[in-house]
ModelCIF file with pLDDT and N, C-alpha, C, O atoms, coordinates in Angstrom:
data_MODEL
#
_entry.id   MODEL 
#
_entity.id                         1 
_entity.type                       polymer 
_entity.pdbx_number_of_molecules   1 
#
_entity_poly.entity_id                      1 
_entity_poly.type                           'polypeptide(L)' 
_entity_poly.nstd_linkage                   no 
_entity_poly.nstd_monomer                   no 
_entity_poly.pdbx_seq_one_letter_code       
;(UNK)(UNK)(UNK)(UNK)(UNK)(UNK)(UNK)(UNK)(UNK)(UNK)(UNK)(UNK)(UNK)(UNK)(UNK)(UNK)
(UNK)(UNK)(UNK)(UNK)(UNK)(UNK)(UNK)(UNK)(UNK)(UNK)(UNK)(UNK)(UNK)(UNK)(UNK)(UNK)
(UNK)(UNK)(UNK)(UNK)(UNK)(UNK)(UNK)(UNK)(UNK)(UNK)(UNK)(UNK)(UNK)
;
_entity_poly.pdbx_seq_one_letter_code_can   XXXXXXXXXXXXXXXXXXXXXXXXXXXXXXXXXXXXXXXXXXXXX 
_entity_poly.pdbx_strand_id                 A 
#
loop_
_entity_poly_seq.entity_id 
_entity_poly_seq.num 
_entity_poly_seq.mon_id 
_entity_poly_seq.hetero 
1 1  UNK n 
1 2  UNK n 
1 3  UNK n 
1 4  UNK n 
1 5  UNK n 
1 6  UNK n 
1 7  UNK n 
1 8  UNK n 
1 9  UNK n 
1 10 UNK n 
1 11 UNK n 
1 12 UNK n 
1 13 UNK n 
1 14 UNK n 
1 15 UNK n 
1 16 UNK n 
1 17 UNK n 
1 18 UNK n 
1 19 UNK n 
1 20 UNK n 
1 21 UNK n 
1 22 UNK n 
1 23 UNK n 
1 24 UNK n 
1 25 UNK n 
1 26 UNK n 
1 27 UNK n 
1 28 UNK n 
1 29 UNK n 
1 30 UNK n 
1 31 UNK n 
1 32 UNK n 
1 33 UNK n 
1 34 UNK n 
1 35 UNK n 
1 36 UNK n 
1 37 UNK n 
1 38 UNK n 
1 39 UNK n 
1 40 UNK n 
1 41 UNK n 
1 42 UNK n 
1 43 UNK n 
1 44 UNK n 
1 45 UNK n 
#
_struct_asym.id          A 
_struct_asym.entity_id   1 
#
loop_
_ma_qa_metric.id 
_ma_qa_metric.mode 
_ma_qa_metric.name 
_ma_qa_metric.software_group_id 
_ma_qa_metric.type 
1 global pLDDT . pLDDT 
2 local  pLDDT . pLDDT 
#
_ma_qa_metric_global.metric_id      1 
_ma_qa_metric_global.metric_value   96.38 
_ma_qa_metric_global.model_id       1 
_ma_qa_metric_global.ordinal_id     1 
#
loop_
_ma_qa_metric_local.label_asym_id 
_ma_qa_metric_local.label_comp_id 
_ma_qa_metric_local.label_seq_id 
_ma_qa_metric_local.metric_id 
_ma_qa_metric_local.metric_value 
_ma_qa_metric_local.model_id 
_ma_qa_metric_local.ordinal_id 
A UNK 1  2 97.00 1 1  
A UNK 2  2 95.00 1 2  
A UNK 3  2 97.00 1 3  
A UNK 4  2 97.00 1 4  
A UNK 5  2 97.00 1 5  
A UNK 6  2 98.00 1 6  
A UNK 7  2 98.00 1 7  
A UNK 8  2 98.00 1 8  
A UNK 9  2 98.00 1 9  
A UNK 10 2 98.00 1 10 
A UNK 11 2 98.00 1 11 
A UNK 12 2 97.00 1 12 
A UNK 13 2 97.00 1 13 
A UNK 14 2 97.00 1 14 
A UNK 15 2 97.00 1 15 
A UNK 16 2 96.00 1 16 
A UNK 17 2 97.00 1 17 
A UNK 18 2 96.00 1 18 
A UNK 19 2 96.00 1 19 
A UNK 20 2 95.00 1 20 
A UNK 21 2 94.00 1 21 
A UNK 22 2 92.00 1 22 
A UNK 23 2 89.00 1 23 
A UNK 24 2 89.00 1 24 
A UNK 25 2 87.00 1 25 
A UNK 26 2 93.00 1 26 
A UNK 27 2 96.00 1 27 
A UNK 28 2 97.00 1 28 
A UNK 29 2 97.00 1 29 
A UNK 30 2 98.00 1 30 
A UNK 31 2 98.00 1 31 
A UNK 32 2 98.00 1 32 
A UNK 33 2 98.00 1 33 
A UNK 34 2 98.00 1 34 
A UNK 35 2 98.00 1 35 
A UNK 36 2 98.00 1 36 
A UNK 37 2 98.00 1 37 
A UNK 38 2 98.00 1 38 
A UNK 39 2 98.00 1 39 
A UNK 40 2 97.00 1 40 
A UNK 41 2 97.00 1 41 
A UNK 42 2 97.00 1 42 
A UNK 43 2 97.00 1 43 
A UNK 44 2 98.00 1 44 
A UNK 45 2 98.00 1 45 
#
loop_
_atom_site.group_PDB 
_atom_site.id 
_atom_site.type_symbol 
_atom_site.label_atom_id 
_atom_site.label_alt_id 
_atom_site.label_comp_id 
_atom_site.label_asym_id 
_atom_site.label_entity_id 
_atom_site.label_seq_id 
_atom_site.pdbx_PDB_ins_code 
_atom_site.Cartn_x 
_atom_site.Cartn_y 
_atom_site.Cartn_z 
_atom_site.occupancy 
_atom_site.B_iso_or_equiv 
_atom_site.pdbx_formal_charge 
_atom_site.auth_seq_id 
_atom_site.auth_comp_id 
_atom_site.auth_asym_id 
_atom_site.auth_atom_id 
_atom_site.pdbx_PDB_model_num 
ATOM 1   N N  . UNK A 1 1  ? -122.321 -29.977 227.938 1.00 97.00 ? 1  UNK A N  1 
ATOM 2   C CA . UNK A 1 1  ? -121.041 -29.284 227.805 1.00 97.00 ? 1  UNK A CA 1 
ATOM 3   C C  . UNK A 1 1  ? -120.267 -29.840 226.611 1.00 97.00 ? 1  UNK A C  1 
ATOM 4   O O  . UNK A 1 1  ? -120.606 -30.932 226.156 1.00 97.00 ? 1  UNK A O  1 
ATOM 5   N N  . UNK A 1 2  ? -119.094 -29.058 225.992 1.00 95.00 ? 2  UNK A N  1 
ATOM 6   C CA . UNK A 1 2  ? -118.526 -29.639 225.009 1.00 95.00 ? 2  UNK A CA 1 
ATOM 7   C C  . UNK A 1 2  ? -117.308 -28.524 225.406 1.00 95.00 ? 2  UNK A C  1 
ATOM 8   O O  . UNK A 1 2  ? -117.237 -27.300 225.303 1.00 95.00 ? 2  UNK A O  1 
ATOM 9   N N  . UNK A 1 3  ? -116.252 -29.724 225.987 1.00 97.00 ? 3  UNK A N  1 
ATOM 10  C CA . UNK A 1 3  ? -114.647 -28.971 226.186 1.00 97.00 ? 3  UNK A CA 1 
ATOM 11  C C  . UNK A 1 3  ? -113.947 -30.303 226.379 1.00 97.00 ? 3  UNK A C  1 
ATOM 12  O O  . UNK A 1 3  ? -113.153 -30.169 227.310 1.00 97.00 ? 3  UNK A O  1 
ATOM 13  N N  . UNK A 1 4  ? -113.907 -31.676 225.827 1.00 97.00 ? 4  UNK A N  1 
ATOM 14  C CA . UNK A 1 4  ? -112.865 -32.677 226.573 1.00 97.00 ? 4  UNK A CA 1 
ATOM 15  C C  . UNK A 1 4  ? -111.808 -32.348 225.498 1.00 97.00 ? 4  UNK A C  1 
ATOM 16  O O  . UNK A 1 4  ? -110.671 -32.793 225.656 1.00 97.00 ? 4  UNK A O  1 
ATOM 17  N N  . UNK A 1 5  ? -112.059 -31.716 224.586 1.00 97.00 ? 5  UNK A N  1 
ATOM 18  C CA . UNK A 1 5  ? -110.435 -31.457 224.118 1.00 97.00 ? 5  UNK A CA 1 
ATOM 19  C C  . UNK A 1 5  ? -109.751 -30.611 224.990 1.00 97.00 ? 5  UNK A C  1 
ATOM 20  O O  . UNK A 1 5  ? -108.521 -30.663 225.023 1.00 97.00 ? 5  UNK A O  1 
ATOM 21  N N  . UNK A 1 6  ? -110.342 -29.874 225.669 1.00 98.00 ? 6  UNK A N  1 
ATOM 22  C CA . UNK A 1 6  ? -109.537 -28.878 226.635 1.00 98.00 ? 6  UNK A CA 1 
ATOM 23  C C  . UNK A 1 6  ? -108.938 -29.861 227.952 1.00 98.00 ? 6  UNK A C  1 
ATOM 24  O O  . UNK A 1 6  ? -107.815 -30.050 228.420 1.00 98.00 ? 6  UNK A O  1 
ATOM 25  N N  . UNK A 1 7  ? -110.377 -30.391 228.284 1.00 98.00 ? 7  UNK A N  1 
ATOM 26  C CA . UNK A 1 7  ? -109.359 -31.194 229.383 1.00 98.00 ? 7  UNK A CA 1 
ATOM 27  C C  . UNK A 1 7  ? -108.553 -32.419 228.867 1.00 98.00 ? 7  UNK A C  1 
ATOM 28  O O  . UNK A 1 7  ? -107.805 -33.086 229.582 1.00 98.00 ? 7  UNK A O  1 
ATOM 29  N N  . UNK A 1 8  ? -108.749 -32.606 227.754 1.00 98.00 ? 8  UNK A N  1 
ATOM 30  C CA . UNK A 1 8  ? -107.231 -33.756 227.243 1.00 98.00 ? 8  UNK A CA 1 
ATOM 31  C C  . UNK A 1 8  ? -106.252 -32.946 227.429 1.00 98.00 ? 8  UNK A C  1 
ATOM 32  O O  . UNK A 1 8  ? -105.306 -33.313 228.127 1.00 98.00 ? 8  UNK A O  1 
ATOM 33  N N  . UNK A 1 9  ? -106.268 -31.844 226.922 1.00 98.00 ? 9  UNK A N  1 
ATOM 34  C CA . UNK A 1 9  ? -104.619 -30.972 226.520 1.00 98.00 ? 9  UNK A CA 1 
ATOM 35  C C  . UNK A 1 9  ? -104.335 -30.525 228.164 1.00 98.00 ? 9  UNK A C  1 
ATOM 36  O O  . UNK A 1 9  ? -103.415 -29.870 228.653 1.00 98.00 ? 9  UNK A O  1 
ATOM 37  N N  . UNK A 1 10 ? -105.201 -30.992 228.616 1.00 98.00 ? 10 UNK A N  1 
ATOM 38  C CA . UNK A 1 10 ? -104.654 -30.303 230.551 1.00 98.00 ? 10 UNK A CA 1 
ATOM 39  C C  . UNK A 1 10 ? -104.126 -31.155 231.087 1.00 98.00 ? 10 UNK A C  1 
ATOM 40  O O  . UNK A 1 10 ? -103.310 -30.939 231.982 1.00 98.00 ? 10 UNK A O  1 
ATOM 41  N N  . UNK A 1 11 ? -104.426 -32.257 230.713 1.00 98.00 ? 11 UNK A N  1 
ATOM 42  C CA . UNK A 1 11 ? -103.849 -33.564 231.386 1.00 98.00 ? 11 UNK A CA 1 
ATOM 43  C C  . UNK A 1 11 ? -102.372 -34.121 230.874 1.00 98.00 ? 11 UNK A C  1 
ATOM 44  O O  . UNK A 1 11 ? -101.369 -34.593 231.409 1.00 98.00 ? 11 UNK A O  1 
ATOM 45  N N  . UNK A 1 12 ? -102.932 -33.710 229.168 1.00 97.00 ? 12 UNK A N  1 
ATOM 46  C CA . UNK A 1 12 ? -101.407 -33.927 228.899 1.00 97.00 ? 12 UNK A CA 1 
ATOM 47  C C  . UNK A 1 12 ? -100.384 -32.700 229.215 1.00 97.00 ? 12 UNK A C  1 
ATOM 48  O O  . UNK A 1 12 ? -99.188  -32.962 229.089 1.00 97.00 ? 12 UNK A O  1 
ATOM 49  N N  . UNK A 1 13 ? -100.699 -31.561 229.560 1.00 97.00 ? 13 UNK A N  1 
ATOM 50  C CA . UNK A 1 13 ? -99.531  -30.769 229.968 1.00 97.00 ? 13 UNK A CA 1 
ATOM 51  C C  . UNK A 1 13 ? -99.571  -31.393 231.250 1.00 97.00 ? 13 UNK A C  1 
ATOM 52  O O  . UNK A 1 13 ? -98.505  -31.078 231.779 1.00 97.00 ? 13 UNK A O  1 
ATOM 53  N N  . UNK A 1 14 ? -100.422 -32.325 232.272 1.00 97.00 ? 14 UNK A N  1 
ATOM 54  C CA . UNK A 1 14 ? -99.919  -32.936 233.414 1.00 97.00 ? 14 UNK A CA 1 
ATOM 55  C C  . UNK A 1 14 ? -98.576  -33.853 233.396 1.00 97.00 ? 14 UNK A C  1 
ATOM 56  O O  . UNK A 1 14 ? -97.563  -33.731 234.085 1.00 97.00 ? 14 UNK A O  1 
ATOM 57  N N  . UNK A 1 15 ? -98.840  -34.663 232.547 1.00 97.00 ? 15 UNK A N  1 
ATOM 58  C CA . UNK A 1 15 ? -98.122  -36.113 231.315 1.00 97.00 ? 15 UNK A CA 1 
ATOM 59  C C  . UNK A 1 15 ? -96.531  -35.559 230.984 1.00 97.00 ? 15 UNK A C  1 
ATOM 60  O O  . UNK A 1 15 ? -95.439  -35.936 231.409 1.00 97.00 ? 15 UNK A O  1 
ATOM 61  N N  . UNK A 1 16 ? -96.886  -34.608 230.131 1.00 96.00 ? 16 UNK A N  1 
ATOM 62  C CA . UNK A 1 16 ? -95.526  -33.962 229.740 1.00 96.00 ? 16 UNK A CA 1 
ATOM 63  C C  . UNK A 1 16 ? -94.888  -33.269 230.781 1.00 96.00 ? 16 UNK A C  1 
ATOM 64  O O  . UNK A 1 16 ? -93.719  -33.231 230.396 1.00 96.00 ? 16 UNK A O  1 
ATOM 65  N N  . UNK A 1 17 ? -94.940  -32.744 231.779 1.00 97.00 ? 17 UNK A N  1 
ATOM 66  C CA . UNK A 1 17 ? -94.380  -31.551 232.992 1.00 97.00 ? 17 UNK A CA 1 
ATOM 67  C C  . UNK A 1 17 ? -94.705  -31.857 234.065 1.00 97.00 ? 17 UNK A C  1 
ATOM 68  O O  . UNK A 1 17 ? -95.204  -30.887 234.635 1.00 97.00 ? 17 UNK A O  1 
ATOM 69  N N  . UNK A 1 18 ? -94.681  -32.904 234.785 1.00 96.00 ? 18 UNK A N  1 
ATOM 70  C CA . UNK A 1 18 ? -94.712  -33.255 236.384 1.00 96.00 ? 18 UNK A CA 1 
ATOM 71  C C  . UNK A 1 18 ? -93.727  -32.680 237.174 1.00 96.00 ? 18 UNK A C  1 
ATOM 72  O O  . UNK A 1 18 ? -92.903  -31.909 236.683 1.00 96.00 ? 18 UNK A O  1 
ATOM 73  N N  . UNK A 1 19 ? -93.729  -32.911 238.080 1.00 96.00 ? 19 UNK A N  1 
ATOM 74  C CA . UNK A 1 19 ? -93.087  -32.160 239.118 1.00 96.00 ? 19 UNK A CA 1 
ATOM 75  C C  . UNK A 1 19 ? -91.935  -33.242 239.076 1.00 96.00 ? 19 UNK A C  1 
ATOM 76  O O  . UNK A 1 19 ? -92.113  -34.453 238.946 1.00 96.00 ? 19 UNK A O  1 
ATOM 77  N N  . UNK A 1 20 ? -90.609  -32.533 239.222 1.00 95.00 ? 20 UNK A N  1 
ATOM 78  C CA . UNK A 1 20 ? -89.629  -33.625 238.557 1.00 95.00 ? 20 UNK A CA 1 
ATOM 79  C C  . UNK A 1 20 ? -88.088  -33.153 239.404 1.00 95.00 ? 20 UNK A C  1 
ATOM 80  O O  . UNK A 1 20 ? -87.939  -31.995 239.794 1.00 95.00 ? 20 UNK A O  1 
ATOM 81  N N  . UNK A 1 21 ? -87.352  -33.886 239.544 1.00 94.00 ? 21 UNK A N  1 
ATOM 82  C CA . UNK A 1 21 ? -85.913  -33.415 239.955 1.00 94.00 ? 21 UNK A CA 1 
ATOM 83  C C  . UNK A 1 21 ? -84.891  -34.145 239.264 1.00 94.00 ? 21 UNK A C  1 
ATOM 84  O O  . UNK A 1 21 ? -85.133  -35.152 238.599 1.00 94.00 ? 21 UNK A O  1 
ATOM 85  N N  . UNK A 1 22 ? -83.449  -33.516 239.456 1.00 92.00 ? 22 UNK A N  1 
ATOM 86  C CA . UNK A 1 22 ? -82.135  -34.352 238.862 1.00 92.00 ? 22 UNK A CA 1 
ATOM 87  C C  . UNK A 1 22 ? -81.911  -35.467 239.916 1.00 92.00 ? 22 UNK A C  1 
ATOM 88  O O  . UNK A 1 22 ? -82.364  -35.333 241.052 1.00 92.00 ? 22 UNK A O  1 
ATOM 89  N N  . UNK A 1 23 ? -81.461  -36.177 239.676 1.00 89.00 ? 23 UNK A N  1 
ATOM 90  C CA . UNK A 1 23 ? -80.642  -37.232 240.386 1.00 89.00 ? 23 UNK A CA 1 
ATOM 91  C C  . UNK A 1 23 ? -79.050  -36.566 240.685 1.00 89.00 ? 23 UNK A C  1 
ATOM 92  O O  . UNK A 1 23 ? -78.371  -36.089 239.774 1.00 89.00 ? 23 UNK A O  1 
ATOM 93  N N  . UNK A 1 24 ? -78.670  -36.617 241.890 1.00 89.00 ? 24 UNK A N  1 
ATOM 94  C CA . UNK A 1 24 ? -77.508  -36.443 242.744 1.00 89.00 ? 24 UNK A CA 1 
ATOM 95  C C  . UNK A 1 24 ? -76.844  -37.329 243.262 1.00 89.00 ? 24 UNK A C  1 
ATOM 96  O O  . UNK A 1 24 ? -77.293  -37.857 244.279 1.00 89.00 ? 24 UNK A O  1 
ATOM 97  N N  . UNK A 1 25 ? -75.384  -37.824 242.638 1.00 87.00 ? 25 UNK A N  1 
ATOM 98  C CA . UNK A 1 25 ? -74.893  -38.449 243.362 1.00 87.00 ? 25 UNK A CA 1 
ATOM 99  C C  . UNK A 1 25 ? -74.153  -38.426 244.900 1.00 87.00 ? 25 UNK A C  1 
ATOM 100 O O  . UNK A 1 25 ? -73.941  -39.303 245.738 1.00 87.00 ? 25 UNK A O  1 
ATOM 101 N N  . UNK A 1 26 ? -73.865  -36.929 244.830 1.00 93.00 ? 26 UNK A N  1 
ATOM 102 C CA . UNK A 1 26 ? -73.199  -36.272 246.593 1.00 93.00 ? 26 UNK A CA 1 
ATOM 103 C C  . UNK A 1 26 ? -73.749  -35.917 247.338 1.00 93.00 ? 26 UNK A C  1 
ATOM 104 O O  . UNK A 1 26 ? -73.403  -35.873 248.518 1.00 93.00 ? 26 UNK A O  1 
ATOM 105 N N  . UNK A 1 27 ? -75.258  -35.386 246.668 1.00 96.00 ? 27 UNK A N  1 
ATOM 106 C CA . UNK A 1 27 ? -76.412  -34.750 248.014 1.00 96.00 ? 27 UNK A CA 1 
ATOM 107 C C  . UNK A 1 27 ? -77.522  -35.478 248.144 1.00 96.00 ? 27 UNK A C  1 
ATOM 108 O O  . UNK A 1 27 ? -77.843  -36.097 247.129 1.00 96.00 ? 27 UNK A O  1 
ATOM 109 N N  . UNK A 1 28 ? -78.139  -35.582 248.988 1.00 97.00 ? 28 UNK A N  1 
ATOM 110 C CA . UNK A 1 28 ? -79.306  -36.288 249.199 1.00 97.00 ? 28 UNK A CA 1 
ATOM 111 C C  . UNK A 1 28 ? -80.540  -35.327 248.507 1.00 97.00 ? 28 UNK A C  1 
ATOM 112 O O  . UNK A 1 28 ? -80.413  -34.151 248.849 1.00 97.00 ? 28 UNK A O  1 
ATOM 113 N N  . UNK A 1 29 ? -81.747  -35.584 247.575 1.00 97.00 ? 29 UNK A N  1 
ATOM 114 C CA . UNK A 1 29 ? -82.044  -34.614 247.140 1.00 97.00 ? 29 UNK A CA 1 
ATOM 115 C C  . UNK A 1 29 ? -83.397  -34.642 248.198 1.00 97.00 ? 29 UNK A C  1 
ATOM 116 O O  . UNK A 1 29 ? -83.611  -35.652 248.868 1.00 97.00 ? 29 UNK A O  1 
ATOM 117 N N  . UNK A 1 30 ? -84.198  -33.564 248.277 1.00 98.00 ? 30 UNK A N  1 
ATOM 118 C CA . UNK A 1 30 ? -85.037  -33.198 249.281 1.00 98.00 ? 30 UNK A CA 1 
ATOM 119 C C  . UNK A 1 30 ? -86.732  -33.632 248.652 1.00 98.00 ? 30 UNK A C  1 
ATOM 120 O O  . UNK A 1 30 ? -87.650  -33.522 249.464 1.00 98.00 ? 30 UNK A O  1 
ATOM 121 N N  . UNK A 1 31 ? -86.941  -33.935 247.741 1.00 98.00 ? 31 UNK A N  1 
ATOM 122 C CA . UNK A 1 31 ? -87.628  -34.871 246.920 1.00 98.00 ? 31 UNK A CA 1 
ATOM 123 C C  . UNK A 1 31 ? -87.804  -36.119 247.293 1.00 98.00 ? 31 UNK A C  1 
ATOM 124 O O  . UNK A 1 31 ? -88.565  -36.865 247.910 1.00 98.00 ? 31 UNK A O  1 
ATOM 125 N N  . UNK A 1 32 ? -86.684  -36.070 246.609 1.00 98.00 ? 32 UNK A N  1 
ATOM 126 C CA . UNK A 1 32 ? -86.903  -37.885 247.050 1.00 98.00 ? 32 UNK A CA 1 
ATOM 127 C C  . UNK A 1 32 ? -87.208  -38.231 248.407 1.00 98.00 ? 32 UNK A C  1 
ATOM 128 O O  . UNK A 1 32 ? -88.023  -39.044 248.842 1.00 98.00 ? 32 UNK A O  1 
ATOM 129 N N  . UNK A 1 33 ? -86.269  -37.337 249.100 1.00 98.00 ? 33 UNK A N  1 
ATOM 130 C CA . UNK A 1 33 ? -87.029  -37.712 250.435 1.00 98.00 ? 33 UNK A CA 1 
ATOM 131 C C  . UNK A 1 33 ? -88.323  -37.624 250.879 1.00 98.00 ? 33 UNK A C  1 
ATOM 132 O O  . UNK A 1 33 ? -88.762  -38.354 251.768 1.00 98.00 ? 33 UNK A O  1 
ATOM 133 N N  . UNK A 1 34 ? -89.080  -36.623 250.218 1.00 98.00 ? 34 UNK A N  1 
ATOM 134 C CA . UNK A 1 34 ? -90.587  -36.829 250.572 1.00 98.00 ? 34 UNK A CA 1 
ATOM 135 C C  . UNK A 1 34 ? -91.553  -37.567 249.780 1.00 98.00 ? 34 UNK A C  1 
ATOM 136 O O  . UNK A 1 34 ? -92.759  -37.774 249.913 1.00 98.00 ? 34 UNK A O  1 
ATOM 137 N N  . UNK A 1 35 ? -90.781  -37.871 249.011 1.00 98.00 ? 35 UNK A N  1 
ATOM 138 C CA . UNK A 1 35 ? -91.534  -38.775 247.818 1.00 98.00 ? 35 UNK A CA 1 
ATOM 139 C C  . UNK A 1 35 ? -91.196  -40.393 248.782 1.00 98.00 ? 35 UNK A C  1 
ATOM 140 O O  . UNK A 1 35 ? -92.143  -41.122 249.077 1.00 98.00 ? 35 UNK A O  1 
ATOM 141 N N  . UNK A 1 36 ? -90.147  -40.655 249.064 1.00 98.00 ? 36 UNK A N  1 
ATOM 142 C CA . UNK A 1 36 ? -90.077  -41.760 250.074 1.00 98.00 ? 36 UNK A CA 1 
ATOM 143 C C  . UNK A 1 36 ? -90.949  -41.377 251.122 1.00 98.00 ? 36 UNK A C  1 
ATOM 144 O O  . UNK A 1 36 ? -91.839  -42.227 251.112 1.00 98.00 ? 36 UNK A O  1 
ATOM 145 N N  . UNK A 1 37 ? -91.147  -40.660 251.910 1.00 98.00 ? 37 UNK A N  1 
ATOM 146 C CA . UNK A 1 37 ? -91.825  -40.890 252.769 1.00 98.00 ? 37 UNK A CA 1 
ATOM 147 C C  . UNK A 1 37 ? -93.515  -40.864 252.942 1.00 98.00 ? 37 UNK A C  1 
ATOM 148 O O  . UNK A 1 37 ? -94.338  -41.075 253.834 1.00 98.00 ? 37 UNK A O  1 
ATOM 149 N N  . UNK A 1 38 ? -93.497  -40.416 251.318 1.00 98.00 ? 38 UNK A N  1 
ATOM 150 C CA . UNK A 1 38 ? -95.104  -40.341 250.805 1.00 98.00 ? 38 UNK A CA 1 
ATOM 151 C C  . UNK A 1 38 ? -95.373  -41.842 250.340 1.00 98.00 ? 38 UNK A C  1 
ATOM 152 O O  . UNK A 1 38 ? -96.571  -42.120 250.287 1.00 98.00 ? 38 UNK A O  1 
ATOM 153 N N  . UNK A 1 39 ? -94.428  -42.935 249.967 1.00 98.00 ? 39 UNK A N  1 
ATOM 154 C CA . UNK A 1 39 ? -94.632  -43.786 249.944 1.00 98.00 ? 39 UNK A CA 1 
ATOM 155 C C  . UNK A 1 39 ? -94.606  -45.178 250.925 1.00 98.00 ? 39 UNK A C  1 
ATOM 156 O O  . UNK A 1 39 ? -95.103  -46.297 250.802 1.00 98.00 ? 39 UNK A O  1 
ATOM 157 N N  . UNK A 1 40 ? -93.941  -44.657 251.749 1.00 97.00 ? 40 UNK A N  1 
ATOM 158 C CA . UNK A 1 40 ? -93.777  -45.119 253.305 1.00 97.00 ? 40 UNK A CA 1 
ATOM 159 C C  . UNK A 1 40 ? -95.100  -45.015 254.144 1.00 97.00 ? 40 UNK A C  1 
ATOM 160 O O  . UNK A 1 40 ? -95.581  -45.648 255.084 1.00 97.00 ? 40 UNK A O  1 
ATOM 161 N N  . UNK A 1 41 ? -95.372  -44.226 253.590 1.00 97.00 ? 41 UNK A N  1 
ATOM 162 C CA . UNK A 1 41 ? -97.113  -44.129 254.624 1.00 97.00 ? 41 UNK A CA 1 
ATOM 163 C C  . UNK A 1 41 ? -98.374  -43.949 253.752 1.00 97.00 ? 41 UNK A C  1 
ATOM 164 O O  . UNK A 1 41 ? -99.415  -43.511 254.241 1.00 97.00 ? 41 UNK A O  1 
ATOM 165 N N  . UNK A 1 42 ? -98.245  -44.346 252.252 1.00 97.00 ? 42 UNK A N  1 
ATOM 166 C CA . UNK A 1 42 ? -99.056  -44.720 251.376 1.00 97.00 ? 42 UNK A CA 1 
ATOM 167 C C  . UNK A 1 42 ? -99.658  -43.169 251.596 1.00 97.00 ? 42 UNK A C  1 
ATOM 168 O O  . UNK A 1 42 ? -100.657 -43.038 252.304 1.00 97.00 ? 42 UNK A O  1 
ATOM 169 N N  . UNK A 1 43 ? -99.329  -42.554 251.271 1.00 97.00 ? 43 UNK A N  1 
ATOM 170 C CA . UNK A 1 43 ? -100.186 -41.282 251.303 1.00 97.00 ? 43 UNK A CA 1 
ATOM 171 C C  . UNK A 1 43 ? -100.836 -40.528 252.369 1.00 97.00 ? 43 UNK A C  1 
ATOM 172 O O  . UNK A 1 43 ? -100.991 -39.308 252.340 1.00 97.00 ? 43 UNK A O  1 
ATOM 173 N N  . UNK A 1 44 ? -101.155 -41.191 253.175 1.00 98.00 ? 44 UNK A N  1 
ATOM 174 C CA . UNK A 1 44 ? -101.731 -40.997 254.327 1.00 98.00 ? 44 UNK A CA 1 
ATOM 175 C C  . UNK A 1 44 ? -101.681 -40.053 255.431 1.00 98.00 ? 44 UNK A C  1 
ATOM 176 O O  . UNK A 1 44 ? -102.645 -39.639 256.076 1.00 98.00 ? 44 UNK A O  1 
ATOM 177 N N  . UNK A 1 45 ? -100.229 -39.702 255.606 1.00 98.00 ? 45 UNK A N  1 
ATOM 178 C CA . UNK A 1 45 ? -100.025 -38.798 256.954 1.00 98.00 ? 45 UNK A CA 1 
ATOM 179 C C  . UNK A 1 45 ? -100.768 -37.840 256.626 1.00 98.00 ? 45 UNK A C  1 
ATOM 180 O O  . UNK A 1 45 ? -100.914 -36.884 257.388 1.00 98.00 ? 45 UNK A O  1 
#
């Protein structure tokens, strides 16, 4: 096969554009909360 330039440029649109939120100081954001609790149980549940 010959495509790892394709999968470089896939990874880096991973790199550049993750799944992302603002920071809130008045609301609790609904993210973070599962991102805490994805780290609370190491991935696992």
């Amino acid at each position: 096969t010959d495509y790892e330039e394709w999968t470089q440029h896939t990874l880096e649109n991973k790199r550049r554009a993750p799944f992302a939120y603002d920071e809130d100081e008045e609301y609790i954001k609904p993210q973070k909360v599962i991102e805490r609790i994805g780290e609370m149980t190491n991935g696992d549940a």
